[in-house]
N, C-alpha and C. Protein backbone atom coordinates (compact mmCIF):
# COMPACT_ATOMS: atom_id res chain seq x y z
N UNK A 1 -21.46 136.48 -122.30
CA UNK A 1 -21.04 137.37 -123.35
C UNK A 1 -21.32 136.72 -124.70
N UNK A 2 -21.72 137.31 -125.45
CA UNK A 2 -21.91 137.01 -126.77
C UNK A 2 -21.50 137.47 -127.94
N UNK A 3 -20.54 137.17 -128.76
CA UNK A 3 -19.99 137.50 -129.91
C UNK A 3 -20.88 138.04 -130.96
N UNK A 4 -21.09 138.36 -131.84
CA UNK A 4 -21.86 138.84 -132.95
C UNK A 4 -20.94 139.41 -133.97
N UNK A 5 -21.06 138.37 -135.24
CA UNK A 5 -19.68 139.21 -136.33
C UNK A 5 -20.75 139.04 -137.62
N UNK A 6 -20.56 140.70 -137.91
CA UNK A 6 -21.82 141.38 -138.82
C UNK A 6 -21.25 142.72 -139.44
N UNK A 7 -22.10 143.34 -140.30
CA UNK A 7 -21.82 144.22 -141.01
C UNK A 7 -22.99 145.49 -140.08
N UNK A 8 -22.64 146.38 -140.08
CA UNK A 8 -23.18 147.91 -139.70
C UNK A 8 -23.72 148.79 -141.07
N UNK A 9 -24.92 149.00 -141.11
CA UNK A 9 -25.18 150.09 -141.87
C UNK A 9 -26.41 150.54 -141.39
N UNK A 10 -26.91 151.40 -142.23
CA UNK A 10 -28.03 152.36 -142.28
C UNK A 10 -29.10 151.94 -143.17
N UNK A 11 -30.44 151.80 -142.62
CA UNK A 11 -31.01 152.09 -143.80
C UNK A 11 -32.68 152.73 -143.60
N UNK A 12 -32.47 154.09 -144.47
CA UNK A 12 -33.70 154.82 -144.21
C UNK A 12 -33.61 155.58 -142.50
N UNK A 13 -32.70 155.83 -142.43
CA UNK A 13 -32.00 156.24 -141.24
C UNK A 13 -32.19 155.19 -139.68
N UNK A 14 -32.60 153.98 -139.74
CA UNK A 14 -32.41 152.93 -139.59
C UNK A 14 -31.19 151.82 -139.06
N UNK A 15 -30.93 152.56 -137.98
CA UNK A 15 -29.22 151.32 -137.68
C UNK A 15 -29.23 149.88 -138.23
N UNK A 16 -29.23 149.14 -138.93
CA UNK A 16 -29.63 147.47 -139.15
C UNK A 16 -28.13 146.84 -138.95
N UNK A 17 -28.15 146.09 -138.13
CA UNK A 17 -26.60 145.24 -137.89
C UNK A 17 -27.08 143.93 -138.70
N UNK A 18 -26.23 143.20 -139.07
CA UNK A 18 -26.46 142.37 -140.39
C UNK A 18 -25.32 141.30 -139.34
N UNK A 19 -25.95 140.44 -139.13
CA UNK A 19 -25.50 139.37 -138.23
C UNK A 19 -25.28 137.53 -138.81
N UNK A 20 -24.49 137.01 -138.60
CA UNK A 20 -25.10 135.39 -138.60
C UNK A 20 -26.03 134.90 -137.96
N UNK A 21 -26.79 134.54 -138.24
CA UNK A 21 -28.10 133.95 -137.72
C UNK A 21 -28.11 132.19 -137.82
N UNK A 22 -28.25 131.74 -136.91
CA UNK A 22 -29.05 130.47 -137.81
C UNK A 22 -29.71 130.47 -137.52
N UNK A 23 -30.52 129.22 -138.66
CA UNK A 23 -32.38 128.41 -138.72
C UNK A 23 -32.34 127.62 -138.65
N UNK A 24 -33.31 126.58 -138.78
CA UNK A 24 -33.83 125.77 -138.56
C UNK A 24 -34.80 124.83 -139.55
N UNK A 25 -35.23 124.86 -140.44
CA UNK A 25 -35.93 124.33 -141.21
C UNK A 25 -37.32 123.76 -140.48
N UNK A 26 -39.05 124.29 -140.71
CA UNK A 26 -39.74 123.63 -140.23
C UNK A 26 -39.98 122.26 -140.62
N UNK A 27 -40.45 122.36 -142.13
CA UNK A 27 -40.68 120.69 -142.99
C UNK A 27 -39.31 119.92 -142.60
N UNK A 28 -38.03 120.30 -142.58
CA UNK A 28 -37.25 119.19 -142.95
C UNK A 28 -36.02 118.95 -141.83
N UNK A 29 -35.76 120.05 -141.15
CA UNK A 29 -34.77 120.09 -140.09
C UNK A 29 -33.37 120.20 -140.66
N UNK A 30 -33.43 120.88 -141.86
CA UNK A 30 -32.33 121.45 -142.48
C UNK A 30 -31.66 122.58 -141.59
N UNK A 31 -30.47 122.77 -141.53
CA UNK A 31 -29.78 124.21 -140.47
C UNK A 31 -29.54 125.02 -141.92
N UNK A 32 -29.79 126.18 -141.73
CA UNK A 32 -29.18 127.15 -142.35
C UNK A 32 -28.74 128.26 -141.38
N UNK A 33 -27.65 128.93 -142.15
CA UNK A 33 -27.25 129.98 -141.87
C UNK A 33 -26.88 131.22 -142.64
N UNK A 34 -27.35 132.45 -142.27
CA UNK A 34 -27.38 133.71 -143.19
C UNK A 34 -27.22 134.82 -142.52
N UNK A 35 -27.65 136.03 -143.63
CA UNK A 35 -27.13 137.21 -143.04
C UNK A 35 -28.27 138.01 -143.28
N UNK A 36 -29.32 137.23 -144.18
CA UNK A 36 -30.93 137.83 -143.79
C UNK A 36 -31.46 136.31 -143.45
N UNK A 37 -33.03 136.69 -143.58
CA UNK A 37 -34.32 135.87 -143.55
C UNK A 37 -33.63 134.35 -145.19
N UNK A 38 -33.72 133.14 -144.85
CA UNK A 38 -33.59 132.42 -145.44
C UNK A 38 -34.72 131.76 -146.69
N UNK A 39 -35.98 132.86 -145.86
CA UNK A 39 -37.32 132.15 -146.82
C UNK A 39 -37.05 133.14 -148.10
N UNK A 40 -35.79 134.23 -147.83
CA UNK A 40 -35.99 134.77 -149.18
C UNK A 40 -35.29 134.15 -150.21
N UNK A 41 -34.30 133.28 -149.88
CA UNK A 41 -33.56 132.43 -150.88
C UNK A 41 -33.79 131.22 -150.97
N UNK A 42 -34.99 130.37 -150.44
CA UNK A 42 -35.42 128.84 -150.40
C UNK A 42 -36.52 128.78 -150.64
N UNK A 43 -37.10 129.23 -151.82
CA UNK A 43 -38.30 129.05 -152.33
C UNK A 43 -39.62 129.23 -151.36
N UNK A 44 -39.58 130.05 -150.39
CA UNK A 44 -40.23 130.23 -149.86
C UNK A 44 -40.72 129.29 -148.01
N UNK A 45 -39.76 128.34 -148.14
CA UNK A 45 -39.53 127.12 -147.11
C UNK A 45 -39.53 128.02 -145.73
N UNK A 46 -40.60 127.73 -144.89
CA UNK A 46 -40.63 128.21 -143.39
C UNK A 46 -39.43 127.94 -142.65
N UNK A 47 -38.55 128.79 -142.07
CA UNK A 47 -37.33 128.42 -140.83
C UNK A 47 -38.00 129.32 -140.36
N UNK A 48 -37.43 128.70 -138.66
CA UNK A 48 -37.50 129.26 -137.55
C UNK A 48 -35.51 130.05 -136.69
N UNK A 49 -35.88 130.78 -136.73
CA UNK A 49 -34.40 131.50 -136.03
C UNK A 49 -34.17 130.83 -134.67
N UNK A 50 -32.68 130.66 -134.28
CA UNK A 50 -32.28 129.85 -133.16
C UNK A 50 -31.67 131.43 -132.67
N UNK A 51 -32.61 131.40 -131.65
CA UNK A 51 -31.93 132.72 -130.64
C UNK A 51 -30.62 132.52 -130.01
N UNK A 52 -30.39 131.44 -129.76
CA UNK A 52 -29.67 130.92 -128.73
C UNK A 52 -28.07 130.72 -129.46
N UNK A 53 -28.24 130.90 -130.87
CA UNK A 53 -26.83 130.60 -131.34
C UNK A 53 -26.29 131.45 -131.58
N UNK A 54 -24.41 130.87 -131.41
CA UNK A 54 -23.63 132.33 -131.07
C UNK A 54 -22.26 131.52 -131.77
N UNK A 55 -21.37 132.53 -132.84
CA UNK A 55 -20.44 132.22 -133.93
C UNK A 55 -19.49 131.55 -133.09
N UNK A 56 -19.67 132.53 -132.09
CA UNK A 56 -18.34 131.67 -131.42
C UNK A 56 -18.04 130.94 -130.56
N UNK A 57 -19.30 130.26 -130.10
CA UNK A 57 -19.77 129.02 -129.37
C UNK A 57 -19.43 127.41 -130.91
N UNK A 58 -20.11 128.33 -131.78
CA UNK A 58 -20.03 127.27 -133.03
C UNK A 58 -18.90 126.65 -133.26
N UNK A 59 -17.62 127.82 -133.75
CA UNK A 59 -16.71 127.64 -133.85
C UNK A 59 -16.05 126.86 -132.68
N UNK A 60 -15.77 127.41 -131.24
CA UNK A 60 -15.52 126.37 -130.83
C UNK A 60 -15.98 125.13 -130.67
N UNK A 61 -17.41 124.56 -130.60
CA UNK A 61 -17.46 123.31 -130.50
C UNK A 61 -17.72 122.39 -131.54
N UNK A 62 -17.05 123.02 -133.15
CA UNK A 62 -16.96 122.42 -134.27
C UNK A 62 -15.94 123.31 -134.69
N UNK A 63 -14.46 122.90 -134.95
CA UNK A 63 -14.01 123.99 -135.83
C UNK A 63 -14.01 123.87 -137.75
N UNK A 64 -14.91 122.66 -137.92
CA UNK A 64 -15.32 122.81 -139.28
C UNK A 64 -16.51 123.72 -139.65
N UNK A 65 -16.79 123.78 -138.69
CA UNK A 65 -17.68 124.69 -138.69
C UNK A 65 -17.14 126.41 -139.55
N UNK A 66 -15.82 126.57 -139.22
CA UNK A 66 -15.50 127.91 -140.13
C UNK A 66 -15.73 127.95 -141.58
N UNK A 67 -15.59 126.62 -142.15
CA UNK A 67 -15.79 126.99 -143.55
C UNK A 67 -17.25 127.79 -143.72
N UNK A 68 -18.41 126.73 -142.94
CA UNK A 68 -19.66 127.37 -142.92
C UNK A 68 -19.70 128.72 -142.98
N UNK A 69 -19.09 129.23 -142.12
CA UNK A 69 -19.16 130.97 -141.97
C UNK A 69 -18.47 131.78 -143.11
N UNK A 70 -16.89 130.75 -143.79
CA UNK A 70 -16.73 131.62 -144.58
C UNK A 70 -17.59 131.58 -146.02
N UNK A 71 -18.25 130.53 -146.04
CA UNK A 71 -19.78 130.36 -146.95
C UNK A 71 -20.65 131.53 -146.61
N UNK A 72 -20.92 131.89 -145.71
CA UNK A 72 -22.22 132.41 -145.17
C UNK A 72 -21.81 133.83 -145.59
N UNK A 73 -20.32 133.97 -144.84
CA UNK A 73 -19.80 135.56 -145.50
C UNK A 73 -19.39 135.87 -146.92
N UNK A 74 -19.52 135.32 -147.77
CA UNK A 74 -19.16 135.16 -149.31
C UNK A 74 -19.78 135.30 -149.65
N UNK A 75 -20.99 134.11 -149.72
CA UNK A 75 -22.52 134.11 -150.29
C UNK A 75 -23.77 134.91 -149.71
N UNK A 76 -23.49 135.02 -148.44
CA UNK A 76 -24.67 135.58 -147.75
C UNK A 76 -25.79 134.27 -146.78
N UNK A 77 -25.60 132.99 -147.37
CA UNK A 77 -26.36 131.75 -146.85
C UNK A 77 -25.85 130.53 -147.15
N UNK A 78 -26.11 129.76 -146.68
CA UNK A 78 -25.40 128.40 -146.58
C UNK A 78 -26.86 127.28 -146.08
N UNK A 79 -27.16 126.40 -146.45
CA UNK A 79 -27.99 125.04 -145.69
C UNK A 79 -27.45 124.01 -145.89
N UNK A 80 -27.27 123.52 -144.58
CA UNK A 80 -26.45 122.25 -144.12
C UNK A 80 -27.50 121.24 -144.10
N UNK A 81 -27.02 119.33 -143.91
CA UNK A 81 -28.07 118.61 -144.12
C UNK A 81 -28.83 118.69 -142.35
N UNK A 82 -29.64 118.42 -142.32
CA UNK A 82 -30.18 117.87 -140.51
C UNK A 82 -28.59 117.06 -139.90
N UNK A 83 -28.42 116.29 -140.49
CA UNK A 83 -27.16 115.71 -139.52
C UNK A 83 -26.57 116.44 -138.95
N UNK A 84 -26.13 117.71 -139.51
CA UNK A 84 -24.74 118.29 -139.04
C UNK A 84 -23.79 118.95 -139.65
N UNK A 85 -22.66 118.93 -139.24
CA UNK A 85 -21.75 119.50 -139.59
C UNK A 85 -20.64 118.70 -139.98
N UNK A 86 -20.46 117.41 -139.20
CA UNK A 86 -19.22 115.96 -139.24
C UNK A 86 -18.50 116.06 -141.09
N UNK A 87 -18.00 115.48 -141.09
CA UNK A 87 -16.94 115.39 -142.43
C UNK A 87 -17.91 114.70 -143.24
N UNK A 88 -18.47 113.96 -143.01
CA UNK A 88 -19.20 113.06 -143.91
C UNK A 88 -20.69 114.07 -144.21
N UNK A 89 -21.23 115.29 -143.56
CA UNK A 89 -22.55 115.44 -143.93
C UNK A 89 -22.37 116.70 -144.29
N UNK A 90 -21.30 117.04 -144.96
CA UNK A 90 -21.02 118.39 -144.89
C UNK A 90 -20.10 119.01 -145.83
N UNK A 91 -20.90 119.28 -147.09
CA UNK A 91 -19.83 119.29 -148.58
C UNK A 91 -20.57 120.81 -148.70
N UNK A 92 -19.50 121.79 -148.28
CA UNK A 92 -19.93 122.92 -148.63
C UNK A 92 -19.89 123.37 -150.30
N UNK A 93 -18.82 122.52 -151.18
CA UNK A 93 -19.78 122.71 -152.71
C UNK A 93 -21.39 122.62 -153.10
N UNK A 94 -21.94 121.87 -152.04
CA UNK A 94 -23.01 121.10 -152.48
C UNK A 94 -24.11 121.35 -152.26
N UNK A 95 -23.45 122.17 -150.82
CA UNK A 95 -24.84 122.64 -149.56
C UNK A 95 -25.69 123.90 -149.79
N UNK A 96 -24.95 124.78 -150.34
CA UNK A 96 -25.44 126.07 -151.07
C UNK A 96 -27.19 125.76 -151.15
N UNK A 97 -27.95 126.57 -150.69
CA UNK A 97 -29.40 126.52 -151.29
C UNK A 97 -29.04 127.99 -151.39
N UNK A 98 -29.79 127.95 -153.00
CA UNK A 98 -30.11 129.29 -153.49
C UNK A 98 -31.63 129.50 -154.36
């Protein structure tokens, strides 16, 4: 079973569910996470989408991990360093790429 926590709308008569996603960073192995495509807010920087990730797999096996999401749902995106998520690699003032 898989969770999915997203927004519902229409567009152009169009169902589009508006989901958390994460990426991946090709050049650098940066994680991001959003609620579109990340190359539209990172200068153009190639990510690759992680099919495989699910909010509430995250949450449980990091629960710092929520701030991330409530970043992601505020702002729309969030990029974390390659390390992680741990206390030390993970200053959501800071992490913002816009």
């Amino acid at each position: 079973m898989r969770l999915e926590l997203g927004l519902q709308g229409e567009t152009e008569g169009i169902r589009v569910v508006h989901r958390v996603q994460k990426f991946v960073e090709v050049s650098t192995g940066r994680i991001g996470y959003a609620m579109t495509a990340l190359s539209e807010v990172s200068n153009g920087a190639e990510w690759n989408p992680d099919p495989s990730f699910s909010v509430a797999e995250a949450i449980l096996d990091d629960p710092a991990f929520a701030s991330v999401l409530r970043a992601v749902l505020s702002d729309g995106h969030v990029v974390v360093p390659a390390a992680g998520l741990g206390s030390s690699s993970f200053d959501s003032s800071n992490s913002r790429d816009t």
